[in-house]
N, C-alpha and C. Protein backbone atom coordinates (compact mmCIF):
# COMPACT_ATOMS: atom_id res chain seq x y z
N UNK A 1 11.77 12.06 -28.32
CA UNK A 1 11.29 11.07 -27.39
C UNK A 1 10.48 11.80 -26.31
N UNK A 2 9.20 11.10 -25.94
CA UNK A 2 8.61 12.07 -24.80
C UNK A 2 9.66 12.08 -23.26
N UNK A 3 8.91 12.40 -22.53
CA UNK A 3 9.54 12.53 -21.41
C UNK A 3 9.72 11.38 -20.23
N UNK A 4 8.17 10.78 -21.00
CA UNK A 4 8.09 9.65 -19.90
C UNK A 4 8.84 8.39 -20.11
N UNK A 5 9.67 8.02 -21.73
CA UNK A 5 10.48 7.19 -22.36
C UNK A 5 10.98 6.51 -21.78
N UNK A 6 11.06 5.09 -21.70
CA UNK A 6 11.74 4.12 -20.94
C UNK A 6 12.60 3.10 -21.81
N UNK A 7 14.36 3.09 -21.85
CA UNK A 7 15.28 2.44 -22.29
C UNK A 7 14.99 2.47 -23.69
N UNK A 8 14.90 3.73 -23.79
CA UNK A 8 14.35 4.32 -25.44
C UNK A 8 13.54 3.96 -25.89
N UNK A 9 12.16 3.06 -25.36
CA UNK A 9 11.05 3.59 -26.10
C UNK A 9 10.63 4.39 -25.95
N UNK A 10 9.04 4.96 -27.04
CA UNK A 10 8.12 5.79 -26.89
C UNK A 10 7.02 5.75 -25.96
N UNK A 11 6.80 6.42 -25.17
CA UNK A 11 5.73 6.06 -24.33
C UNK A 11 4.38 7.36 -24.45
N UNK A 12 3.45 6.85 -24.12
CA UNK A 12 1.86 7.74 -24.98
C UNK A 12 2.26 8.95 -23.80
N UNK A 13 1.98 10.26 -23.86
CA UNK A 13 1.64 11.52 -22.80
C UNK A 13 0.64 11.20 -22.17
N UNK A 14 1.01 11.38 -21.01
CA UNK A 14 -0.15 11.11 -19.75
C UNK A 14 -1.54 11.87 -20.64
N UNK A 15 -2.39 11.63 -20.61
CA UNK A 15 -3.40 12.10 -21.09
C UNK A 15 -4.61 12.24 -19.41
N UNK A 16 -5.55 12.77 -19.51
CA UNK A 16 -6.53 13.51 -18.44
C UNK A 16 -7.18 12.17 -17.95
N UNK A 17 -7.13 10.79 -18.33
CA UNK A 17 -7.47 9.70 -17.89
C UNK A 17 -6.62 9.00 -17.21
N UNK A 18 -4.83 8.80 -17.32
CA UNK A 18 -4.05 8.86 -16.72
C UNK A 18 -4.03 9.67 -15.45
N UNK A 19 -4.53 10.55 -14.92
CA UNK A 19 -4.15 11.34 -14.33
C UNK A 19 -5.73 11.31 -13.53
N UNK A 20 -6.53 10.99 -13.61
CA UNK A 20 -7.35 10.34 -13.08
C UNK A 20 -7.66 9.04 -12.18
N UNK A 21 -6.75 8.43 -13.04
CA UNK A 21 -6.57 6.93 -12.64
C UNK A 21 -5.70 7.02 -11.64
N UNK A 22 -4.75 7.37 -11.67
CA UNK A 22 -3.17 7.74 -10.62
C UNK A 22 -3.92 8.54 -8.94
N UNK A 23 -4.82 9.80 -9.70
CA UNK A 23 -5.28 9.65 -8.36
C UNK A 23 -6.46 9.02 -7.10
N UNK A 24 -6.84 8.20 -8.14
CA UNK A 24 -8.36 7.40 -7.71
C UNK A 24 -7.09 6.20 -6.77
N UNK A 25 -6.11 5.65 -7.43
CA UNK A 25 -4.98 4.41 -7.06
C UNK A 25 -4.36 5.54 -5.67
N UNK A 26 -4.22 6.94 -6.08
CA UNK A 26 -3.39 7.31 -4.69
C UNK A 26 -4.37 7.32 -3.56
N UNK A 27 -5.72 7.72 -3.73
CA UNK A 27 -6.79 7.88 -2.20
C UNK A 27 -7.08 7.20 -1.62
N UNK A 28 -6.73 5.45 -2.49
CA UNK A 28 -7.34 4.33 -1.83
C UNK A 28 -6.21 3.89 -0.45
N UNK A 29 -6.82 3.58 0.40
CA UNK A 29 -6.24 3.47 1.93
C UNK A 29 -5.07 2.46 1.63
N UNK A 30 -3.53 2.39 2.30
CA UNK A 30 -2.45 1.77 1.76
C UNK A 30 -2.28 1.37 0.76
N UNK A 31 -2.47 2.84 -0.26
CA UNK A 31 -2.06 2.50 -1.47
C UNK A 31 -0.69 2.93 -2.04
N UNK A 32 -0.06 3.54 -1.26
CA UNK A 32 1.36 3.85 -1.07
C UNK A 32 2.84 2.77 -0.91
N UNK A 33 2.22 2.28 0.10
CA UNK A 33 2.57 1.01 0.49
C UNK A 33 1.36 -0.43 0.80
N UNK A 34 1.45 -1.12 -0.14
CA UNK A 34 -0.27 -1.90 0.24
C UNK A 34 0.34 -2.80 1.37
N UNK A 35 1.36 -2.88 2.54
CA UNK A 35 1.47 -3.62 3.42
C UNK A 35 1.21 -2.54 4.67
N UNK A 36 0.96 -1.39 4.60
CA UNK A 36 0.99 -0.88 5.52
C UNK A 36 -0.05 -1.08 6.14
N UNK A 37 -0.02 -1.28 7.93
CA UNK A 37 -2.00 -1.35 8.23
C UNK A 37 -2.51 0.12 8.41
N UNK A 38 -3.87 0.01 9.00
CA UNK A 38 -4.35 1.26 9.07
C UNK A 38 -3.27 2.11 10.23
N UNK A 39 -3.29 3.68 10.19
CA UNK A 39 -2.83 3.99 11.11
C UNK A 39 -2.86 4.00 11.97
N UNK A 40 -1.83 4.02 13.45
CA UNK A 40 -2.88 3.86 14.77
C UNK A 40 -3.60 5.44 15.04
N UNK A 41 -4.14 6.10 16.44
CA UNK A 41 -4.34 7.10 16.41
C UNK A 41 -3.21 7.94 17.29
N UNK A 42 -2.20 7.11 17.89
CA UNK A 42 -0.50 7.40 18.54
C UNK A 42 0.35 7.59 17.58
N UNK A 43 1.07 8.42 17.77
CA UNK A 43 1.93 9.16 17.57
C UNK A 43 3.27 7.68 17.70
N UNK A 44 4.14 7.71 16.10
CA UNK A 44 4.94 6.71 16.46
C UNK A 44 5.72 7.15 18.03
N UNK A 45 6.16 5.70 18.72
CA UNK A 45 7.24 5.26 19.72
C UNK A 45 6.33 6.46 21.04
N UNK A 46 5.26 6.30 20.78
CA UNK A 46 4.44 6.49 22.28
C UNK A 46 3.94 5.43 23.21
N UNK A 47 4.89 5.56 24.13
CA UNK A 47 4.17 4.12 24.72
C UNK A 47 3.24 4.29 25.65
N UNK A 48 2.16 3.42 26.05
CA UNK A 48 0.84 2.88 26.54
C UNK A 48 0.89 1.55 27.44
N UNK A 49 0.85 2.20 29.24
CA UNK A 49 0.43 0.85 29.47
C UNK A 49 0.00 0.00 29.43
N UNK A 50 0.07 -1.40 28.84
CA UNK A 50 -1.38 -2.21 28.17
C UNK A 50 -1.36 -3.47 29.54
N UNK A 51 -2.96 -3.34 30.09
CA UNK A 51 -3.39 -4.38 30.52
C UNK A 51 -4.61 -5.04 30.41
N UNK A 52 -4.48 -6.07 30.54
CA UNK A 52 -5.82 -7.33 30.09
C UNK A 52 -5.72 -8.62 30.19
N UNK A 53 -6.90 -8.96 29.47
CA UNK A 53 -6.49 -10.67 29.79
C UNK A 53 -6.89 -11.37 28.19
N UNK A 54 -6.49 -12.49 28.40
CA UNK A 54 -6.67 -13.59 27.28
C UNK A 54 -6.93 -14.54 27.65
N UNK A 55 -8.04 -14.95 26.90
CA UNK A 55 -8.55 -16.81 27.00
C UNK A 55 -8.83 -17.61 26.42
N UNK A 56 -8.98 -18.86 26.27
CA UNK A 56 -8.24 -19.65 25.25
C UNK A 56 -9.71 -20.02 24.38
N UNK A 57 -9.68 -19.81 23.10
CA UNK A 57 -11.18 -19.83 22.10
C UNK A 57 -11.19 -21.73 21.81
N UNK A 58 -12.15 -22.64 22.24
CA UNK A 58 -12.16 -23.85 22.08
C UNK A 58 -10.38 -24.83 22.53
N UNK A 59 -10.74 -26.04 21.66
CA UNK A 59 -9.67 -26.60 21.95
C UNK A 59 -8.59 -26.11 21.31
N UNK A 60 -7.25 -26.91 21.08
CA UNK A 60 -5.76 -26.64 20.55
C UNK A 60 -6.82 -27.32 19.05
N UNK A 61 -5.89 -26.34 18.17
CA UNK A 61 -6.22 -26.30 16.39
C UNK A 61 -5.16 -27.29 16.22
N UNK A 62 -5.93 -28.54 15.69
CA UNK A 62 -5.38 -29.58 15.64
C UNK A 62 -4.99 -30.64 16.49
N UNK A 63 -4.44 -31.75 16.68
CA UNK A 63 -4.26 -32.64 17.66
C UNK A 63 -2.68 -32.02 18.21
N UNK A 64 -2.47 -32.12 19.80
CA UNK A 64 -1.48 -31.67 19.98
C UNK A 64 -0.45 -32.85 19.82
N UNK A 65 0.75 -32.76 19.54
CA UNK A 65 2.15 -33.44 19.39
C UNK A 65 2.91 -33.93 20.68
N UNK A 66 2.82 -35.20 21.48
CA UNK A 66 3.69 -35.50 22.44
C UNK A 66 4.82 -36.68 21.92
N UNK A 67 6.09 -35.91 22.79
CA UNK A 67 6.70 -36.95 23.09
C UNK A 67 7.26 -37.19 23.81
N UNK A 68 7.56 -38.84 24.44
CA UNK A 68 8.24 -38.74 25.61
C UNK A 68 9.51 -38.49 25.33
N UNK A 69 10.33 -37.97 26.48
CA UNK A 69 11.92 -37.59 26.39
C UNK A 69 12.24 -37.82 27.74
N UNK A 70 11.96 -39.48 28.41
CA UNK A 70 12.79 -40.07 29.58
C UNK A 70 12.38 -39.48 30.45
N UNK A 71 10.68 -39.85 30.44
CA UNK A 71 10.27 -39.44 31.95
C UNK A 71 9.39 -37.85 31.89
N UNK A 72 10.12 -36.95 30.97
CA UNK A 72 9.42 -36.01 30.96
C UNK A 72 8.73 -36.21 29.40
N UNK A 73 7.81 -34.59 28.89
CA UNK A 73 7.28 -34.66 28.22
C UNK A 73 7.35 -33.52 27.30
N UNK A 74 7.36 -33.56 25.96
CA UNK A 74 7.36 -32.15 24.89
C UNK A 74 6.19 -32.45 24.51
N UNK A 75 5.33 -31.18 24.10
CA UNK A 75 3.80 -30.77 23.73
C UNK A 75 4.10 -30.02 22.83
N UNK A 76 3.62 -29.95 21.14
CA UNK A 76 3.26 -29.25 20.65
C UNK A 76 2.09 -29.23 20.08
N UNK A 77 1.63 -28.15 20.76
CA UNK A 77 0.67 -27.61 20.12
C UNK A 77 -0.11 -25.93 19.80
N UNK A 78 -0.77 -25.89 18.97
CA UNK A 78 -1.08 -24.63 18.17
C UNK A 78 -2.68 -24.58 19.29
N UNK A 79 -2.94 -23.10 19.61
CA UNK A 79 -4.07 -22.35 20.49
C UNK A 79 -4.28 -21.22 20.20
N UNK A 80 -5.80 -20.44 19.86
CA UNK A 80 -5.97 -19.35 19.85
C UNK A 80 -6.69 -18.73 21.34
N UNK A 81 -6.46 -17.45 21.16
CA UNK A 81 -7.23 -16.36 21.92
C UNK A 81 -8.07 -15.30 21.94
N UNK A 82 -8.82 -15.02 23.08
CA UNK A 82 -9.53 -13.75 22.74
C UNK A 82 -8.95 -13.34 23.27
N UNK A 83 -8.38 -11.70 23.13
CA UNK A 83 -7.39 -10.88 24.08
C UNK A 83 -8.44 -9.65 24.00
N UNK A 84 -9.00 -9.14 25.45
CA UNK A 84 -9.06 -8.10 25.39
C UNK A 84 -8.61 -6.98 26.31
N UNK A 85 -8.80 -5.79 26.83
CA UNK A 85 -8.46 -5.37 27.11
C UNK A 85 -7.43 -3.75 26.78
N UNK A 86 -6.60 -3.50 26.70
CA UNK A 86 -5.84 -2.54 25.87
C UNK A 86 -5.74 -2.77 24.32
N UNK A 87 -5.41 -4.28 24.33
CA UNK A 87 -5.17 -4.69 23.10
C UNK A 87 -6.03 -5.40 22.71
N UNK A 88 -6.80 -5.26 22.13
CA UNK A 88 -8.46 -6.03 21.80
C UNK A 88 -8.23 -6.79 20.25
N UNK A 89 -8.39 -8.12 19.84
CA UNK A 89 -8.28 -9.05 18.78
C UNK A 89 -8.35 -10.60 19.56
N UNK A 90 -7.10 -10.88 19.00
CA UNK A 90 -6.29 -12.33 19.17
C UNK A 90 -5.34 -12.68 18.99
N UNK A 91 -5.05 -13.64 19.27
CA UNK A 91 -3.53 -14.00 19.39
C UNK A 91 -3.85 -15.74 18.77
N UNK A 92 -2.98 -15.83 18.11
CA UNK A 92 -2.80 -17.32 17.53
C UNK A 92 -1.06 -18.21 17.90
N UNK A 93 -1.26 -19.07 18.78
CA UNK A 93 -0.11 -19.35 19.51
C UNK A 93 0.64 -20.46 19.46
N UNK A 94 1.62 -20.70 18.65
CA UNK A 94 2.30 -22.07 18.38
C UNK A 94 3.29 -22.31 19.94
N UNK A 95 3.00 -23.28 20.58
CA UNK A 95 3.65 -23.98 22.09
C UNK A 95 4.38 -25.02 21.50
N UNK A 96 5.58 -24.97 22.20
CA UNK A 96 6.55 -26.34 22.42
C UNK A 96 6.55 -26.45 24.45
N UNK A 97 6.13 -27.33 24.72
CA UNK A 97 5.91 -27.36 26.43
C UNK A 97 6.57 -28.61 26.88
N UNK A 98 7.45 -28.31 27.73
CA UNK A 98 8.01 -29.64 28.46
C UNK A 98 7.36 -29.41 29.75
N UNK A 99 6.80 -30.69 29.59
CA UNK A 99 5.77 -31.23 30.88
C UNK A 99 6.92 -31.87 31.93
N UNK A 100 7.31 -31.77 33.35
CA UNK A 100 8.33 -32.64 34.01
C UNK A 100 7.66 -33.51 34.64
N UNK A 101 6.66 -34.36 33.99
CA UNK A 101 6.33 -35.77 34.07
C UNK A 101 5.89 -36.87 32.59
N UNK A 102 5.48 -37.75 32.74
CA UNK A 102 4.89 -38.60 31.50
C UNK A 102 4.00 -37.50 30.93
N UNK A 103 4.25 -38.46 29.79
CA UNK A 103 3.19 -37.69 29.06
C UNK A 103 1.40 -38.25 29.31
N UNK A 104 0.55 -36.81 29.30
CA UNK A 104 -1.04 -37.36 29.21
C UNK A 104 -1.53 -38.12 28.66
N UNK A 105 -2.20 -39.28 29.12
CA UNK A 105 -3.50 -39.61 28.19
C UNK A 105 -4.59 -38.63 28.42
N UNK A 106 -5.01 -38.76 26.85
CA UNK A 106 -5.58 -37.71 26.53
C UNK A 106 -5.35 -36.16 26.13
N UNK A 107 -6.17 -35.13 26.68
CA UNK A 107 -5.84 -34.32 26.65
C UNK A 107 -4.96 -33.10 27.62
N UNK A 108 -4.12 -32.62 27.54
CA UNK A 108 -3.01 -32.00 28.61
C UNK A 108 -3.30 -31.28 29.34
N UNK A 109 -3.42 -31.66 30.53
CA UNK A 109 -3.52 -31.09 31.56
C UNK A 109 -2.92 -29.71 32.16
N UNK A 110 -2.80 -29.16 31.97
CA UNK A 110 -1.56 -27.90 32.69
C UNK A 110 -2.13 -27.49 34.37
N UNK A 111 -0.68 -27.87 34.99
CA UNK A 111 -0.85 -27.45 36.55
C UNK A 111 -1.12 -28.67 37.08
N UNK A 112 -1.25 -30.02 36.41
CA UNK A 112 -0.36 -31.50 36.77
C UNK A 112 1.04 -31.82 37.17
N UNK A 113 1.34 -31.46 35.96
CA UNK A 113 3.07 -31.45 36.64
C UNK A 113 3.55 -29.87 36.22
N UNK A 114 4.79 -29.52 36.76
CA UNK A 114 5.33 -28.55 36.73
C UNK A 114 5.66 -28.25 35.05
N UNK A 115 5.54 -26.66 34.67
CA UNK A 115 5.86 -27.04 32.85
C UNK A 115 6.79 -25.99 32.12
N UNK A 116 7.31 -25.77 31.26
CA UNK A 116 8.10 -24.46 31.17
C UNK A 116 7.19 -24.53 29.36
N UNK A 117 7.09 -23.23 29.31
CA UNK A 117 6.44 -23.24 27.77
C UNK A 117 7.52 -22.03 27.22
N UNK A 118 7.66 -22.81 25.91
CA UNK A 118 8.18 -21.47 24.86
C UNK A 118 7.62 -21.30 23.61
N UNK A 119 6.90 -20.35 23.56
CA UNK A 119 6.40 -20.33 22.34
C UNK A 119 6.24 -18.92 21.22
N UNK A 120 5.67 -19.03 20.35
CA UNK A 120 5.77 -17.90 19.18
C UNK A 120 4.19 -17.72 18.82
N UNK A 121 3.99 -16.25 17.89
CA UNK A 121 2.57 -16.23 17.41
C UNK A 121 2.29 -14.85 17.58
N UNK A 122 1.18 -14.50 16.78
CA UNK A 122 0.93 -13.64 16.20
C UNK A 122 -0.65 -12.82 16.81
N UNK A 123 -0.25 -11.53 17.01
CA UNK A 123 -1.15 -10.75 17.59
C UNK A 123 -1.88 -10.26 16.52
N UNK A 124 -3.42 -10.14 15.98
CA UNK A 124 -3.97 -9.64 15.28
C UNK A 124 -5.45 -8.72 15.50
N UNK A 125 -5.84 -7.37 15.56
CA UNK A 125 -6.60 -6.61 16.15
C UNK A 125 -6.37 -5.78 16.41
N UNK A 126 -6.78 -4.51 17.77
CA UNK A 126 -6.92 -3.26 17.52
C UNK A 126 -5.84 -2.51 19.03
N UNK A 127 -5.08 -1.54 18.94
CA UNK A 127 -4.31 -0.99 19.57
C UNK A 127 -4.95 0.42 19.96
N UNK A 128 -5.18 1.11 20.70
CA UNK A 128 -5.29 2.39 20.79
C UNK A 128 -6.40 2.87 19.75
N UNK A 129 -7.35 1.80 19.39
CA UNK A 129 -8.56 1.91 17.93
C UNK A 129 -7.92 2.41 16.90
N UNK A 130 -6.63 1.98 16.45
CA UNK A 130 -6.23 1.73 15.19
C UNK A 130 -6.03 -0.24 15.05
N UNK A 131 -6.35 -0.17 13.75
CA UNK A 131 -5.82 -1.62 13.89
C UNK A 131 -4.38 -2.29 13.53
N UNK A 132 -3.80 -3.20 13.92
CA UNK A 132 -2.57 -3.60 13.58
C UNK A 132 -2.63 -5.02 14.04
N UNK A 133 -1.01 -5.61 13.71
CA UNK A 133 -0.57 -6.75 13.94
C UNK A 133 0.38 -6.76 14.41
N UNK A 134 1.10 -7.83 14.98
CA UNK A 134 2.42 -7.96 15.71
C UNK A 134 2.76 -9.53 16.29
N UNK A 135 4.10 -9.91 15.87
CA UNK A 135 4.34 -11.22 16.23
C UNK A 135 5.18 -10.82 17.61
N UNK A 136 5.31 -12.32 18.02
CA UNK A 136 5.56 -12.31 19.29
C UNK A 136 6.12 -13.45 19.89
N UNK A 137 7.41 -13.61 20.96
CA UNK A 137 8.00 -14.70 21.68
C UNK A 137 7.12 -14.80 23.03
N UNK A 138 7.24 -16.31 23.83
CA UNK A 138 6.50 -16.06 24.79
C UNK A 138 7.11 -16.92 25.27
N UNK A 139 7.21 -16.57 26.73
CA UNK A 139 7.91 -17.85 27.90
C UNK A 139 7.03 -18.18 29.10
N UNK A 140 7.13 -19.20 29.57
CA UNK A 140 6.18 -19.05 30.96
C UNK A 140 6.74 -20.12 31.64
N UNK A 141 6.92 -20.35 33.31
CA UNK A 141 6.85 -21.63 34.12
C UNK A 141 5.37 -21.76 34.35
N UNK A 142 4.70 -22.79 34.31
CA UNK A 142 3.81 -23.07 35.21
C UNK A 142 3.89 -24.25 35.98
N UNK A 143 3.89 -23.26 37.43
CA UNK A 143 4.10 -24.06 38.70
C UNK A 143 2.83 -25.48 38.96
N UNK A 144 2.80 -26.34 39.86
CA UNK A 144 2.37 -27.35 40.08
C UNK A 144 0.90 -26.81 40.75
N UNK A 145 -0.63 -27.24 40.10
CA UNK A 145 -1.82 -26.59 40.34
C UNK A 145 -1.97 -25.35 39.58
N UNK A 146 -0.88 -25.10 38.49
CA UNK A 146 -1.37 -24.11 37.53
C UNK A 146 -1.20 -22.66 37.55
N UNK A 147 -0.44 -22.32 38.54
CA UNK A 147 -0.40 -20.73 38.57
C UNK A 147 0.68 -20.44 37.16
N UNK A 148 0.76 -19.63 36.45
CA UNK A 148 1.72 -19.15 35.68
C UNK A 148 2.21 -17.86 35.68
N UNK A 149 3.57 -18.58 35.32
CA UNK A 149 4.21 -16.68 35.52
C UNK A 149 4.95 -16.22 34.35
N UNK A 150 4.76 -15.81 33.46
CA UNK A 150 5.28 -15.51 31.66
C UNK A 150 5.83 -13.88 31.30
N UNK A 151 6.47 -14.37 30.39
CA UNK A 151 6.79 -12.61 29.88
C UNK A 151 6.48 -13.26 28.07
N UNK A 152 6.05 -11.89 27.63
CA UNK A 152 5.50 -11.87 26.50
C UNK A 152 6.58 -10.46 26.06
N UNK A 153 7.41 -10.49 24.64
CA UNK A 153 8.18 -9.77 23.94
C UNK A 153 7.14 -9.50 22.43
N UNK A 154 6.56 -8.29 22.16
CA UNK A 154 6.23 -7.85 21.05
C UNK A 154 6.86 -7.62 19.79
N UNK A 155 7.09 -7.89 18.95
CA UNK A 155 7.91 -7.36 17.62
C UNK A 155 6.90 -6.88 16.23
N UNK A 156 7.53 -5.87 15.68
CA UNK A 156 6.30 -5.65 14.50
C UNK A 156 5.53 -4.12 14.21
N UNK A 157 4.69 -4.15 13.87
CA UNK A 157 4.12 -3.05 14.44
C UNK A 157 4.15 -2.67 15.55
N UNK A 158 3.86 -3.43 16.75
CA UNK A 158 4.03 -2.97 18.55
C UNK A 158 5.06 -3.75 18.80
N UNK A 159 5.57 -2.72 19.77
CA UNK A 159 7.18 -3.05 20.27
C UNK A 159 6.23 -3.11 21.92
N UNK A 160 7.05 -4.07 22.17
CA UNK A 160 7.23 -3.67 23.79
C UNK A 160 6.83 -5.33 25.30
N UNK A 161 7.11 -5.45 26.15
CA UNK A 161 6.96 -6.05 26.97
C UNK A 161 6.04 -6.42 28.13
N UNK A 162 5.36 -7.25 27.79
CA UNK A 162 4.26 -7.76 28.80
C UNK A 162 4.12 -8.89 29.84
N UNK A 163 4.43 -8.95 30.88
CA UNK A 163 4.41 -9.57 31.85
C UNK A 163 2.79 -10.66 31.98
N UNK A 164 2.72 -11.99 31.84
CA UNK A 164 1.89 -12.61 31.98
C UNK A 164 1.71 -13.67 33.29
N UNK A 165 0.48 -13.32 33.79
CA UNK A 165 0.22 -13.87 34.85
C UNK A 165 -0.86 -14.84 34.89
N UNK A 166 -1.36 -15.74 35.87
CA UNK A 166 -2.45 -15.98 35.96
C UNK A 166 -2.56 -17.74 36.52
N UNK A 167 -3.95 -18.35 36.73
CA UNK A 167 -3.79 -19.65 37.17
C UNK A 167 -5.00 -20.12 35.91
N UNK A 168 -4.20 -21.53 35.47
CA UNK A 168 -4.89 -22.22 34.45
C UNK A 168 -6.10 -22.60 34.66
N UNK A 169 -6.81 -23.11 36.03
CA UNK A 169 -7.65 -23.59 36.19
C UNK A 169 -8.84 -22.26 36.23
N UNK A 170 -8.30 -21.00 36.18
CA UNK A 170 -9.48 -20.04 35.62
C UNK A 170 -9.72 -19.89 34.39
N UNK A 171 -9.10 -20.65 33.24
CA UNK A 171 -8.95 -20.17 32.01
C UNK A 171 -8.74 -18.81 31.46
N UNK A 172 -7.89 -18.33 31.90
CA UNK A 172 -7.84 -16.79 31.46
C UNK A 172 -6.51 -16.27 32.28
N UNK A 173 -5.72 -15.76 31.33
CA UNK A 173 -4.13 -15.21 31.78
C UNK A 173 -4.21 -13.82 31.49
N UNK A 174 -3.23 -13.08 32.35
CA UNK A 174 -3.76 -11.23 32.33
C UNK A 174 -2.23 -11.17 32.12
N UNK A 175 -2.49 -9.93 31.24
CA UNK A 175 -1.20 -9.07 30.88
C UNK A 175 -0.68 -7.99 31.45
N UNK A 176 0.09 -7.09 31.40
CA UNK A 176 0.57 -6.21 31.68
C UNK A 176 1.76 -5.36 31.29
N UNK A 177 2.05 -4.32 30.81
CA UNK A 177 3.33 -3.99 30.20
C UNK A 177 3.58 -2.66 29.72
N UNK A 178 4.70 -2.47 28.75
CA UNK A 178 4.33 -1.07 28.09
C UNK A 178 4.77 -1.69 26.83
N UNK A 179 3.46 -1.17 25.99
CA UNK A 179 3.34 -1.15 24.38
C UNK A 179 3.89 -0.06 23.78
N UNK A 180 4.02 -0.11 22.49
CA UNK A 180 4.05 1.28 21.71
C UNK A 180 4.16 1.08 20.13
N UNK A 181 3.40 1.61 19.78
CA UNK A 181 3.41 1.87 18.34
C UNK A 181 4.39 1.73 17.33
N UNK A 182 4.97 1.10 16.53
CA UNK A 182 5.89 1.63 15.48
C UNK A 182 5.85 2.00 14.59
């Protein structure tokens, strides 16, 4: 039986085309693991202060979801971003928001009534000019006239904690934190 035999069959000897092929499949970039992303250019669990801002690309993807709940209000809805700064891509952001008044006609106002947001979503783009991804929890109050005050938790490829600030009526919320590679 050759060597390469599997549950007792015969299997052909690698021949000089085999062995060709194997390494053309090993040079190609995550071909080891094909989920891996590119590498960053950090050294794993180095962390990097990351600051910047994000702002919101058109309307909410899709119609957003209200309902009343006795006076106040739940919002869901899905929003993307441009994020740049340390962390340069986007962010794609599923919101559940209780508004503490009626709900809008129309479209939602934020910094009308007082609001607490919790939401989830996914960071996609470039770290330290490697590229990667990373999902993510997100909390925020926003006070009455829109100021917000949030923390953002990384999971994934980037670990780490970002403090979000900012007032709605500029369209654009700034980050702050320490990132790091995994």
């Amino acid at each position: 039986m050759n060597r390469g035999a599997v549950a007792g069959r015969a299997s052909r000897p690698a021949g000089p085309w085999a062995i060709g092929v194997t390494a053309l499949l090993v040079s190609l970039p995550g071909a080891a693991n094909r989920s891996a992303p590119i590498p960053h250019t950090l050294g794993r669990n180095t962390t990097v202060h990351a600051t910047g801002t994000f702002t919101p690309v058109g309307p909410p993807l899709g119609t957003p979801r209200r309902v009343d709940a006795g006076g106040n209000c739940v919002i869901d809805l899905r929003q993307r971003y441009a994020v740049s700064g340390t962390l340069e891509g986007s962010f794609l952001i599923d919101y559940r928001i209780l508004t503490y008044g009626a709900c809008p006609e129309g479209p939602p106002r934020p910094g009308t009534y007082e609001e607490t947001w919790i939401a989830h979503g996914t960071f996609t783009g470039t770290f330290e000019e490697g590229n990667t991804s990373a999902d993510f929890t997100y909390t925020a109050d926003v006070h009455r006239g829109g100021d917000v005050d949030g923390a953002m938790e990384l999971g994934g490829d980037l670990r780490g904690k970002l403090t979000v600030t900012g007032r709605m009526s500029e369209r654009r919320l700034s980050y702050d934190g320490d990132v790091e590679a995994s």
